[in-house]
C-alpha atoms as a PDB file:
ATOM      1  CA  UNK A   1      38.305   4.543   0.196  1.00  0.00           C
ATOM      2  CA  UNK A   2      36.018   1.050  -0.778  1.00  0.00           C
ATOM      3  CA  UNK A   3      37.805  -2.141  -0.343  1.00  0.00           C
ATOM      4  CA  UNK A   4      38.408  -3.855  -3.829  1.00  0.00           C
ATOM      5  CA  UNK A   5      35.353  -6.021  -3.433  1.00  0.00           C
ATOM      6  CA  UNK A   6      35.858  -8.192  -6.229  1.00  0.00           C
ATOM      7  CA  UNK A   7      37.882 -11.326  -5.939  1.00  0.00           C
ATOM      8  CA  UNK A   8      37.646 -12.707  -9.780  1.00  0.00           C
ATOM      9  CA  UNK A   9      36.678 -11.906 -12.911  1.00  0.00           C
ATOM     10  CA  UNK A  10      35.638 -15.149 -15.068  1.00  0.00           C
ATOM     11  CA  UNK A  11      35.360 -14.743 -18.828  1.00  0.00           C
ATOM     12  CA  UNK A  12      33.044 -17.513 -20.646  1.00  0.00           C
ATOM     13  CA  UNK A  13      32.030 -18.015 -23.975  1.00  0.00           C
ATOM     14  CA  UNK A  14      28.312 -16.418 -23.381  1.00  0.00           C
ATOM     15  CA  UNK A  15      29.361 -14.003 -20.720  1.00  0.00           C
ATOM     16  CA  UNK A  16      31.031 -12.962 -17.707  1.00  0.00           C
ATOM     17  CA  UNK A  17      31.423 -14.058 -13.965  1.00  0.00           C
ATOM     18  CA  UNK A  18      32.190 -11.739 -11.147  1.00  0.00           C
ATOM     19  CA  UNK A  19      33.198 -13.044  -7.991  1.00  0.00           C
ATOM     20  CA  UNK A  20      32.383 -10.561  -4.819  1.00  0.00           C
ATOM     21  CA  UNK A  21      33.639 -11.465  -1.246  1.00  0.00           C
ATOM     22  CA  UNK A  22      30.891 -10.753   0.969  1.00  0.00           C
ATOM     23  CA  UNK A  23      33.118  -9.625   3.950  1.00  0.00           C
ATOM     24  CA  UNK A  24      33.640  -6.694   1.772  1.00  0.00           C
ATOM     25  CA  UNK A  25      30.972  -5.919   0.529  1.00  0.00           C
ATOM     26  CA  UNK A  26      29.221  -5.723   4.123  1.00  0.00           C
ATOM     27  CA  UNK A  27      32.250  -3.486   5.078  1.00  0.00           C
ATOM     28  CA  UNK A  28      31.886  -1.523   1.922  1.00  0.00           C
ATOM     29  CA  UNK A  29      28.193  -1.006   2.383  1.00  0.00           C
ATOM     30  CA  UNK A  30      28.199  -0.596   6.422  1.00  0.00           C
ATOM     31  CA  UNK A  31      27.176  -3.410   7.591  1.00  0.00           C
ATOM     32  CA  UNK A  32      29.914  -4.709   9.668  1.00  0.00           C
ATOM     33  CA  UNK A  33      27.317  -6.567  11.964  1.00  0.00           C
ATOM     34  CA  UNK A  34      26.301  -9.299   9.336  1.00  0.00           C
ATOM     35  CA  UNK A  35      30.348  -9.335   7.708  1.00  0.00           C
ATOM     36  CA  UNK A  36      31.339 -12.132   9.842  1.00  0.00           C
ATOM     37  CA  UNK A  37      28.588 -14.048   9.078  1.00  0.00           C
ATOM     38  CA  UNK A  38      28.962 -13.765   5.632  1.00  0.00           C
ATOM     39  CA  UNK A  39      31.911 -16.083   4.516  1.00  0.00           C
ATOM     40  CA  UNK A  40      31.149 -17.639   1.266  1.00  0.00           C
ATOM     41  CA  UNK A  41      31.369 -15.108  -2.040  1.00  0.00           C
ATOM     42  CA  UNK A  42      28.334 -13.847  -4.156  1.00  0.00           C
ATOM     43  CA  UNK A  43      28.991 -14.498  -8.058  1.00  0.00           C
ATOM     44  CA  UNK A  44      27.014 -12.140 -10.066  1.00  0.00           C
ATOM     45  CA  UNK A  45      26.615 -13.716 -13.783  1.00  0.00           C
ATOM     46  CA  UNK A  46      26.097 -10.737 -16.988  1.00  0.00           C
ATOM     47  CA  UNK A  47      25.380 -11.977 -20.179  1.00  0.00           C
ATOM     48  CA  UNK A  48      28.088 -10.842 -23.107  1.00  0.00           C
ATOM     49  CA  UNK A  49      28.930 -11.738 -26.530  1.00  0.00           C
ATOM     50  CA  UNK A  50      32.302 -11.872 -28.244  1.00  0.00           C
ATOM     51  CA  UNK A  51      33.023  -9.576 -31.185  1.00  0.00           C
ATOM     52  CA  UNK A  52      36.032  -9.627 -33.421  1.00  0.00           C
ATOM     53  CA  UNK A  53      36.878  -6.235 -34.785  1.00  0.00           C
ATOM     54  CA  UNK A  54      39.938  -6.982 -37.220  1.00  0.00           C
ATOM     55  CA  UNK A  55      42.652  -7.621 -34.684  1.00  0.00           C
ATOM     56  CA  UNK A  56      40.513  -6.470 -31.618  1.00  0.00           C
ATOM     57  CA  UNK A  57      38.465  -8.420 -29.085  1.00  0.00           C
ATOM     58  CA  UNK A  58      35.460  -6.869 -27.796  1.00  0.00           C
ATOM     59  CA  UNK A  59      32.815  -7.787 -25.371  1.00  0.00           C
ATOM     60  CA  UNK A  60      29.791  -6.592 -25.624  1.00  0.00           C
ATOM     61  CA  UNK A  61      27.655  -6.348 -22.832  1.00  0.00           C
ATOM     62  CA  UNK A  62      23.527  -5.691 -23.990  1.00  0.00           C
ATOM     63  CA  UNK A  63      22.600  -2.809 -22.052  1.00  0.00           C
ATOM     64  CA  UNK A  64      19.122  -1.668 -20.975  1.00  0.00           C
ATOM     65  CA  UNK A  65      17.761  -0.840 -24.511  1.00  0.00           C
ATOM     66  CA  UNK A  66      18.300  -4.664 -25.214  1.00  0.00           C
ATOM     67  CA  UNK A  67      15.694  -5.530 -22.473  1.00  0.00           C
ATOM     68  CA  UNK A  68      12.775  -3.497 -23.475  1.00  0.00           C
ATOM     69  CA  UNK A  69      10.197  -5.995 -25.510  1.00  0.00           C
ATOM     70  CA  UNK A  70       9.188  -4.961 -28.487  1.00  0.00           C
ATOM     71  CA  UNK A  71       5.776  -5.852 -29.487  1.00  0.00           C
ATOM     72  CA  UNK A  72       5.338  -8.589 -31.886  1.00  0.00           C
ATOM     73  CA  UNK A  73       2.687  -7.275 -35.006  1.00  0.00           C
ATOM     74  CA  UNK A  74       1.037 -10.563 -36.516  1.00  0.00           C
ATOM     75  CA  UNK A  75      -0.248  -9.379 -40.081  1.00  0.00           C
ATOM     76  CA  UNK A  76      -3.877 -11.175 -39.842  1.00  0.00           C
ATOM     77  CA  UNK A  77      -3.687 -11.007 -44.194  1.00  0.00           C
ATOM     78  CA  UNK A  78      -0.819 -13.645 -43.640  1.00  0.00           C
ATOM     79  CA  UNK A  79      -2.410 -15.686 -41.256  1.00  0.00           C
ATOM     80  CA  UNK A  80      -5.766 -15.717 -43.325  1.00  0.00           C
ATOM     81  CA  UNK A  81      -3.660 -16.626 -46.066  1.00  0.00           C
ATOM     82  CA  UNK A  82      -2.074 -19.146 -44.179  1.00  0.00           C
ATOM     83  CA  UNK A  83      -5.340 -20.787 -43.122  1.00  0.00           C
ATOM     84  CA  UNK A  84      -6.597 -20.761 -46.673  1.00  0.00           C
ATOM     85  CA  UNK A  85      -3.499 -22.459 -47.571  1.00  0.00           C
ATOM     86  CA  UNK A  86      -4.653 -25.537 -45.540  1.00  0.00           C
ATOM     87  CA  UNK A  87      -8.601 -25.054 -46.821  1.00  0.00           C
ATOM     88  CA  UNK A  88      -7.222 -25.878 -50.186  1.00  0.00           C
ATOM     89  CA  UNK A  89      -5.343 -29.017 -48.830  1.00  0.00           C
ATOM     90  CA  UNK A  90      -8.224 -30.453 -47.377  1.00  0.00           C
ATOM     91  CA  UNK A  91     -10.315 -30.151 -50.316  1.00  0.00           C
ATOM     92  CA  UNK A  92      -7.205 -31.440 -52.463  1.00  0.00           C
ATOM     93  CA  UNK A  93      -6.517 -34.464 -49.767  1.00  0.00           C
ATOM     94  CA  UNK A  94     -10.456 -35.040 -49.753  1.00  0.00           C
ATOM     95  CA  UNK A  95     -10.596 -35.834 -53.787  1.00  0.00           C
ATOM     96  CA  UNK A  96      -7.462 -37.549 -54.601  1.00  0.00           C
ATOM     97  CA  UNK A  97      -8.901 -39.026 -57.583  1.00  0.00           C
ATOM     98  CA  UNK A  98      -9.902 -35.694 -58.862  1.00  0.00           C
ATOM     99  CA  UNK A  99      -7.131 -33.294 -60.851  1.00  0.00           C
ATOM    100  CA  UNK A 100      -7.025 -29.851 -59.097  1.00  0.00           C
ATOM    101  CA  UNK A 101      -8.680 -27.878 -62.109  1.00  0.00           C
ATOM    102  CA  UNK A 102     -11.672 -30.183 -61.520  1.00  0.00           C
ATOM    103  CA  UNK A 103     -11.696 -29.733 -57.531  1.00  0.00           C
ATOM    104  CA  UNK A 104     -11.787 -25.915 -58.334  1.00  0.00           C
ATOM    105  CA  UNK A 105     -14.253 -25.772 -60.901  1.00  0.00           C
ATOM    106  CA  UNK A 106     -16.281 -28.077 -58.521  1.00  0.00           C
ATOM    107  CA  UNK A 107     -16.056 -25.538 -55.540  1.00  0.00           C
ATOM    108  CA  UNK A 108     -16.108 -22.387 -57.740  1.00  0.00           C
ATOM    109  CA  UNK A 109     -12.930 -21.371 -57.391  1.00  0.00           C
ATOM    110  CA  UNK A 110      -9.971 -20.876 -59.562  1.00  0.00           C
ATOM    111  CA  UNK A 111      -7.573 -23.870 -60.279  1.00  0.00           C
ATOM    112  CA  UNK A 112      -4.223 -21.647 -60.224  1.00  0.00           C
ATOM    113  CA  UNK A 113      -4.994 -20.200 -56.941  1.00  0.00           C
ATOM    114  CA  UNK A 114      -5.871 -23.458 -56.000  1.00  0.00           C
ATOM    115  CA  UNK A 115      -2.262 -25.334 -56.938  1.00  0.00           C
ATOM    116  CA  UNK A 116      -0.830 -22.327 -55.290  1.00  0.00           C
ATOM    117  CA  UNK A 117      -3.023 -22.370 -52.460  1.00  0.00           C
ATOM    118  CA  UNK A 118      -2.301 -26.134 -52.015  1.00  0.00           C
ATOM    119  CA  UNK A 119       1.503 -25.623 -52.393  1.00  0.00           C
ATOM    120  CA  UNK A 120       1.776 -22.590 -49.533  1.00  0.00           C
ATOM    121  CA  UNK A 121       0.021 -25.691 -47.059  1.00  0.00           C
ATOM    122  CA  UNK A 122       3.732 -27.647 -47.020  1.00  0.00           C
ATOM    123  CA  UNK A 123       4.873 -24.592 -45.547  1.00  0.00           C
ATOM    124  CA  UNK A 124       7.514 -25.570 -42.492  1.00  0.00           C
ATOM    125  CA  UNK A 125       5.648 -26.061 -39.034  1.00  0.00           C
ATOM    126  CA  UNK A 126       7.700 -23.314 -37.596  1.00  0.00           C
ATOM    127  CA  UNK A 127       7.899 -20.832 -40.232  1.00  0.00           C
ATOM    128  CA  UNK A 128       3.602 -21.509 -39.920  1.00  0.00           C
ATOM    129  CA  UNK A 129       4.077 -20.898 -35.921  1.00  0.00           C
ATOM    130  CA  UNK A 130       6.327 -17.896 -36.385  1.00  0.00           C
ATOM    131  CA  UNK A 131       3.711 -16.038 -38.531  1.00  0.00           C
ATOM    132  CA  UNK A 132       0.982 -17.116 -36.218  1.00  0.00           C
ATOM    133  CA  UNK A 133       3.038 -15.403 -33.639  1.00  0.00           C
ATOM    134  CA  UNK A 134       3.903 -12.348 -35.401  1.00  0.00           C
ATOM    135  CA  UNK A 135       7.580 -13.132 -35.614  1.00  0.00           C
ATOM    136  CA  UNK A 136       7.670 -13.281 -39.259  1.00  0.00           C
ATOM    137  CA  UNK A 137      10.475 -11.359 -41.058  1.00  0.00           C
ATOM    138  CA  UNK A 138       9.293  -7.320 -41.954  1.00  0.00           C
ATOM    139  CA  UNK A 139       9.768  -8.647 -45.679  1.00  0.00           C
ATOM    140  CA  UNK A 140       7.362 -11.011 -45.388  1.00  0.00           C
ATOM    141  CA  UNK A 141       3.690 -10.202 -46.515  1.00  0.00           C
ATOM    142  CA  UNK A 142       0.423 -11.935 -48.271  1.00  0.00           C
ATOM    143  CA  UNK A 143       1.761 -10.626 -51.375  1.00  0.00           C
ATOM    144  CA  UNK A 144       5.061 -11.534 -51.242  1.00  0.00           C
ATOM    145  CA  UNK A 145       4.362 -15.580 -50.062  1.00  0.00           C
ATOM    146  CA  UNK A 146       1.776 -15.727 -52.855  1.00  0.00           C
ATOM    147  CA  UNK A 147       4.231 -14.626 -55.278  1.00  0.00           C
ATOM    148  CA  UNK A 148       7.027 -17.077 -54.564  1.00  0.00           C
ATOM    149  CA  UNK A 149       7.986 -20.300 -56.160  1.00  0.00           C
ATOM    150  CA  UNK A 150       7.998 -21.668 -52.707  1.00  0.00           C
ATOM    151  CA  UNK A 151      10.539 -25.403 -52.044  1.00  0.00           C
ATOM    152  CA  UNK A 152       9.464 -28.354 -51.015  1.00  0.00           C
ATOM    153  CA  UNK A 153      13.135 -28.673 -49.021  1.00  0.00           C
ATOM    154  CA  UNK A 154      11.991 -26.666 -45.226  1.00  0.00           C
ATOM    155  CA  UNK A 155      15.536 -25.520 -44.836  1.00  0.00           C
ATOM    156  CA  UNK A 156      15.333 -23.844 -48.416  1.00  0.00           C
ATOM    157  CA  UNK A 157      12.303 -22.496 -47.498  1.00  0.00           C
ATOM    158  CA  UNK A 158      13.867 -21.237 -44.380  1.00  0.00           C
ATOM    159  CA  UNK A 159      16.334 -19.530 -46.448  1.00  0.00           C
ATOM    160  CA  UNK A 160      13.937 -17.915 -49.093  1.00  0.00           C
ATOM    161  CA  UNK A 161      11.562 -16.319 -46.790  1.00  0.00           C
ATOM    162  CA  UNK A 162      14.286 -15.153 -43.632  1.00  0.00           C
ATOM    163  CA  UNK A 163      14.003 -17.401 -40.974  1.00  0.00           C
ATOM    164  CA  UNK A 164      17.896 -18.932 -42.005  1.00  0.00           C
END
């Protein structure tokens, strides 16, 4: 029969602490030679989260499906989009005199895509990085960011596009 190696059992907030006495553990595993040398214990640290199930408690501990990395896919129509977005800014922030519907006629393009174009530019820094990256929410296409009556507020914009 094993000795009880463990000597404590520490729950935290973000996980849990196990306390091992090495003396037992080199008895446990054979190695009697090195047990006297080993007199401090090991504390092995696992990642958990609290879950509340009505009445219940749980901890849940990620197992080894949590750990594989899933590859991020950056949709390059967003990212062009994105970098359009900031084409049109320039050429608004280089006329300011000029009224958009003049900046687009003047660069052959059309003045509603244009105001659109311009508005998508005070997109948040990191929702900007997170497409970039690929990390952008499944929802979130070309399409559906040229369609949207996008807020000036970033934590509204958070919100509306899934990054809240």
């Amino acid at each position: 029969m094993f000795p009880a190696i463990l000597t404590r059992i520490d729950l935290r907030e973000d996980g849990i602490d196990l306390a091992i006495d090495n003396t037992r553990l080199a008895t446990a595993t054979g190695l009697d030679a090195i047990a006297d040398a080993a007199d401090k214990s090991l504390v092995l640290t696992l990642a958990a989260t609290k879950v509340r199930r009505g009445h219940q408690l749980r901890l849940i501990i990620p197992g080894p499906h949590v750990l594989t990395i899933i590859p991020t896919t950056r949709d390059e129509k967003l990212v062009a989009l994105i970098a359009e977005a900031h084409t049109a800014r320039k050429l608004v922030l280089a006329s300011p005199e000029q009224s958009i519907a003049s900046i687009a006629t003047s660069h052959g393009r059309c003045r509603t895509r244009l105001g659109k174009l311009a508005a998508l530019s005070c997109l948040a820094p990191d929702i900007v990085t997170a497409i970039v990256e690929g990390r952008q929410p499944a929802s979130l296409t070309a399409r559906a960011l040229q369609d949207i009556d996008l807020p000036l507020a970033w934590a509204d914009q958070r919100a509306l596009l899934g990054f809240a």
